[in-house]
Protein backbone atom coordinates (compact mmCIF):
# COMPACT_ATOMS: atom_id res chain seq x y z
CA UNK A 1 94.06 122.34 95.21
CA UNK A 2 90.70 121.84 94.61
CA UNK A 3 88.06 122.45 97.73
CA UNK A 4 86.39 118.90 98.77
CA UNK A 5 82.63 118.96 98.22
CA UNK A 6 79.71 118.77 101.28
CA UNK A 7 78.57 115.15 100.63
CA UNK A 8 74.78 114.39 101.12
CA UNK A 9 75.21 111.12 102.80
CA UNK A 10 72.57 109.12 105.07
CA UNK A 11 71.19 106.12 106.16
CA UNK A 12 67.96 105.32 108.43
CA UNK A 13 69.90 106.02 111.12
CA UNK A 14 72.80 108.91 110.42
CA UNK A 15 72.92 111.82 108.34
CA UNK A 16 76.32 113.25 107.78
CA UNK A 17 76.06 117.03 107.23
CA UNK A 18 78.43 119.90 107.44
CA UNK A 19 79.71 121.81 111.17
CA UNK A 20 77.62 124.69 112.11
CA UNK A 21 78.86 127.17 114.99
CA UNK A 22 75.79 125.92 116.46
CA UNK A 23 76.84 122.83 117.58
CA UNK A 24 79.88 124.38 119.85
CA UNK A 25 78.35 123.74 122.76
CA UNK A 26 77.53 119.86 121.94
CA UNK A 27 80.90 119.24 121.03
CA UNK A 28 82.56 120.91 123.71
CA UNK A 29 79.86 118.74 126.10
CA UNK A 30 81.31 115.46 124.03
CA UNK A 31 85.05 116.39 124.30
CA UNK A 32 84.48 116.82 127.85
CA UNK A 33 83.99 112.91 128.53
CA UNK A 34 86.67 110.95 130.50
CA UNK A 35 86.60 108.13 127.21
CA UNK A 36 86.86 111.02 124.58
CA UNK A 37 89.54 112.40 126.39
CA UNK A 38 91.11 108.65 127.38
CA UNK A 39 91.46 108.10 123.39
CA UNK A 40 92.89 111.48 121.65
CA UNK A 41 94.99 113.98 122.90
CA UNK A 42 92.96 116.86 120.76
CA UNK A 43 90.53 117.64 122.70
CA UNK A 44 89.41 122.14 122.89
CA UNK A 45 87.94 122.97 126.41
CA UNK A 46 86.70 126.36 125.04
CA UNK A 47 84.02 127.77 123.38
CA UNK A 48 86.91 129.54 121.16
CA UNK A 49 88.68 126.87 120.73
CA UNK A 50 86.17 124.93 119.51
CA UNK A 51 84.86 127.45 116.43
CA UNK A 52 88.63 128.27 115.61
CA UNK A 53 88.69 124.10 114.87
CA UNK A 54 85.44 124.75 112.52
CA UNK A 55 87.07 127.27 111.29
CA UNK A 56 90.24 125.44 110.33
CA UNK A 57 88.62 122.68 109.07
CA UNK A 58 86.49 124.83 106.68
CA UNK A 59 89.96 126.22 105.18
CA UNK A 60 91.42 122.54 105.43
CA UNK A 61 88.44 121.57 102.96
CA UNK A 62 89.06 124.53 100.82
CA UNK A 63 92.83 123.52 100.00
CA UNK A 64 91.30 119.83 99.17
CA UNK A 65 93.20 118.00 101.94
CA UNK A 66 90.70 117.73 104.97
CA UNK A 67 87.01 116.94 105.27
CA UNK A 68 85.01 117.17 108.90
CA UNK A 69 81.43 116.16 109.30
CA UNK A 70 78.73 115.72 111.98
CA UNK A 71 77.32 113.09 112.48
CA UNK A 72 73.49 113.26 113.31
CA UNK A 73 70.42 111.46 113.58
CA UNK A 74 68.26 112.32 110.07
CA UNK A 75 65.03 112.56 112.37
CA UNK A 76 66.90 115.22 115.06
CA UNK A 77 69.79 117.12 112.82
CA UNK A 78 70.01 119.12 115.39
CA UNK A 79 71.60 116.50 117.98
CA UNK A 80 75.41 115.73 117.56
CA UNK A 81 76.29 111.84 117.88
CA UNK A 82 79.34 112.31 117.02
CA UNK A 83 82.23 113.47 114.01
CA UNK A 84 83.67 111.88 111.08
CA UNK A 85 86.80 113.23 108.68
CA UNK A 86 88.74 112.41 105.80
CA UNK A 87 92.25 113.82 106.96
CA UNK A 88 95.45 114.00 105.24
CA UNK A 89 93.42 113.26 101.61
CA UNK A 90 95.91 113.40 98.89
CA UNK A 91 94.76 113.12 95.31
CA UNK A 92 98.22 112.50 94.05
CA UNK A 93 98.59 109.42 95.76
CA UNK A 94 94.70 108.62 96.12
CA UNK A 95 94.76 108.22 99.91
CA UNK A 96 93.34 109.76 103.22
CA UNK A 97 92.61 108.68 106.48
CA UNK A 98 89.65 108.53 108.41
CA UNK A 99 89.07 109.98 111.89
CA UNK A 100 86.04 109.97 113.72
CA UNK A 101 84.64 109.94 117.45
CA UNK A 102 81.08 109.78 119.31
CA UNK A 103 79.46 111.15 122.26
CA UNK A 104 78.45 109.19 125.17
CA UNK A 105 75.00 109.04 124.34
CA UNK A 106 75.86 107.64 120.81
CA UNK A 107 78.03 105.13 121.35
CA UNK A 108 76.97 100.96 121.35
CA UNK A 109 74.78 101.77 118.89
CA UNK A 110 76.26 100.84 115.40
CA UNK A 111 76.52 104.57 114.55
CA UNK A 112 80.25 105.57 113.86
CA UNK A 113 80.44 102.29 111.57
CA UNK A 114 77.00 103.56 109.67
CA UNK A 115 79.18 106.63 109.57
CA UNK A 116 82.34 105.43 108.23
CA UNK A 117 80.69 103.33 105.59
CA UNK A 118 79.16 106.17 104.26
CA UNK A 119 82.04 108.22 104.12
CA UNK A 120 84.59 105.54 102.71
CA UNK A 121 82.40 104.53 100.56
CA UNK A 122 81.69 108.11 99.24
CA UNK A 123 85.39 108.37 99.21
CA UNK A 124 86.11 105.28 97.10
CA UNK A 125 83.41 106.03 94.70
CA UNK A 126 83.38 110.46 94.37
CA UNK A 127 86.89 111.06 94.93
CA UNK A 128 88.24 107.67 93.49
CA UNK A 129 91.18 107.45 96.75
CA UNK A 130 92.51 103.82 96.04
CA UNK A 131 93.48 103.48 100.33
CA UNK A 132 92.17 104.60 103.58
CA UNK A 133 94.18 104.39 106.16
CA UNK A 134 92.85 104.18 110.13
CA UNK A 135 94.68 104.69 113.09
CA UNK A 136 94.27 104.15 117.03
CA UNK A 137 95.70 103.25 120.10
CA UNK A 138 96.27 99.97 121.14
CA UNK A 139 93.95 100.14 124.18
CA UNK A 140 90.78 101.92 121.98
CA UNK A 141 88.84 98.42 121.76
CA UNK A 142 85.95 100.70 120.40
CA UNK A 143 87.69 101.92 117.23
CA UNK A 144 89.01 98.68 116.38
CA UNK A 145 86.10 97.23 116.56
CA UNK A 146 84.51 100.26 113.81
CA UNK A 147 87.79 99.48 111.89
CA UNK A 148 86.77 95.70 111.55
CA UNK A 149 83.52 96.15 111.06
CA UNK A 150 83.57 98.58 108.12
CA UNK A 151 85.95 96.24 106.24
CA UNK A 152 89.68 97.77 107.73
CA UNK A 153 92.55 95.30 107.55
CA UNK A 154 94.86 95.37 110.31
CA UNK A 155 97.93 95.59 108.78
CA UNK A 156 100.22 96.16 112.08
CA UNK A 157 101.65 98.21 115.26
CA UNK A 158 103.44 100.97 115.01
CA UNK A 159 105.86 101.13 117.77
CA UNK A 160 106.61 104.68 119.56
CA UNK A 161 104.53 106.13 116.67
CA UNK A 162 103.76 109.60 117.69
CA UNK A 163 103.46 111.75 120.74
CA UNK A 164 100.50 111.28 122.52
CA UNK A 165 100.14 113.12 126.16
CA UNK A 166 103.54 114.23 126.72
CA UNK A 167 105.21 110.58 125.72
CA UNK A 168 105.34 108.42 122.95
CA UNK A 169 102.73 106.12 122.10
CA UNK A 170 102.73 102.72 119.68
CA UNK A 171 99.67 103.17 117.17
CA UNK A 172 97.70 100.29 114.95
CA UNK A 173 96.90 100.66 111.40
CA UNK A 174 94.35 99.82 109.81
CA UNK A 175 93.67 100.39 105.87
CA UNK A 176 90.61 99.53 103.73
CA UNK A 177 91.09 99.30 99.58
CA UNK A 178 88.38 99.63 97.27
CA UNK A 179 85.78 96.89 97.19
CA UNK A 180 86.79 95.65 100.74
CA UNK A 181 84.35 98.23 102.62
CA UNK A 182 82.03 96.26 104.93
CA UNK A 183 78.72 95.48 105.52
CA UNK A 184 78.56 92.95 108.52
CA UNK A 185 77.76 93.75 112.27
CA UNK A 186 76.23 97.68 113.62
């Protein structure tokens, strides 16, 4: 496969820019929170765990089929808000699907929608994927709300969808086609 280029993406508010073992220590801060931790059952406690995930990721976007960004503020790239991610991105079938989380500080603010825009629409338009797909938990209000937003479609409930904490838990989808990305709201 072909390795998935470092976008330059940013707004007046977010810059999207590449992991750097420097930001361990924010993101293990962020994964730390009782909401992060409510929401996703991936969550590394250590400072090891933590670079080994950069360190996946990196190889992930070297085999074409994952791509992890931060997500900063353009005036303070040193200061994590939060993550973004094309996962799962298959060129034969033009489709991915988007991850992405904040910290505490971030959040309410309009930035993982700025965030998603700019990487769907990156998506859509550099690596022409013809679906994004979007997935949460019934009970994370906050990432619906991104989903609608951004332009997702809610296209249904998975029931008993995938493990989650030791049991099973029901998912929603979401999925966004090309020239349905959104503009409205933060």
């Amino acid at each position: 496969m072909t390795p998935l280029p470092f976008p330059v993406l940013r707004d007046e508010a977010v810059l999207l820019r590449p992991w750097h073992f420097d930001d361990v220590e924010q993101m293990l801060a962020a994964f730390s929170d009782p909401v992060f931790r409510e929401h996703s059952d991936w969550a590394p406690t250590t400072d090891s765990e933590v670079r080994q995930a950069l360190v996946d990721g990196e190889e992930a976007r070297q085999q074409g089929t994952k791509l992890d960004l931060a997500v900063v503020d353009p005036d303070l790239p040193h200061l994590i808000l939060g993550g973004v991610s094309l996962n799962w991105v298959d060129p034969v079938q033009a489709r991915a699907a988007v991850g992405y989380w904040l910290a505490p500080a971030a959040r309410g603010r309009g930035v993982a929608s700025r965030a998603v825009r700019l990487l769907t629409g990156w998506a859509f338009d550099v690596l022409q994927l013809q679906r994004l797909e979007l997935t949460c938990g019934p009970d994370n209000i906050g990432s619906q709300r991104v989903a609608e937003r951004t332009g997702f479609t809610r296209e249904g409930l998975l029931r008993s969808h995938m493990a989650f904490k030791g049991r099973r838990r029901d998912t929603l989808l979401f999925s966004l086609l090309p020239g349905e990305l959104g503009d409205s709201g933060r």
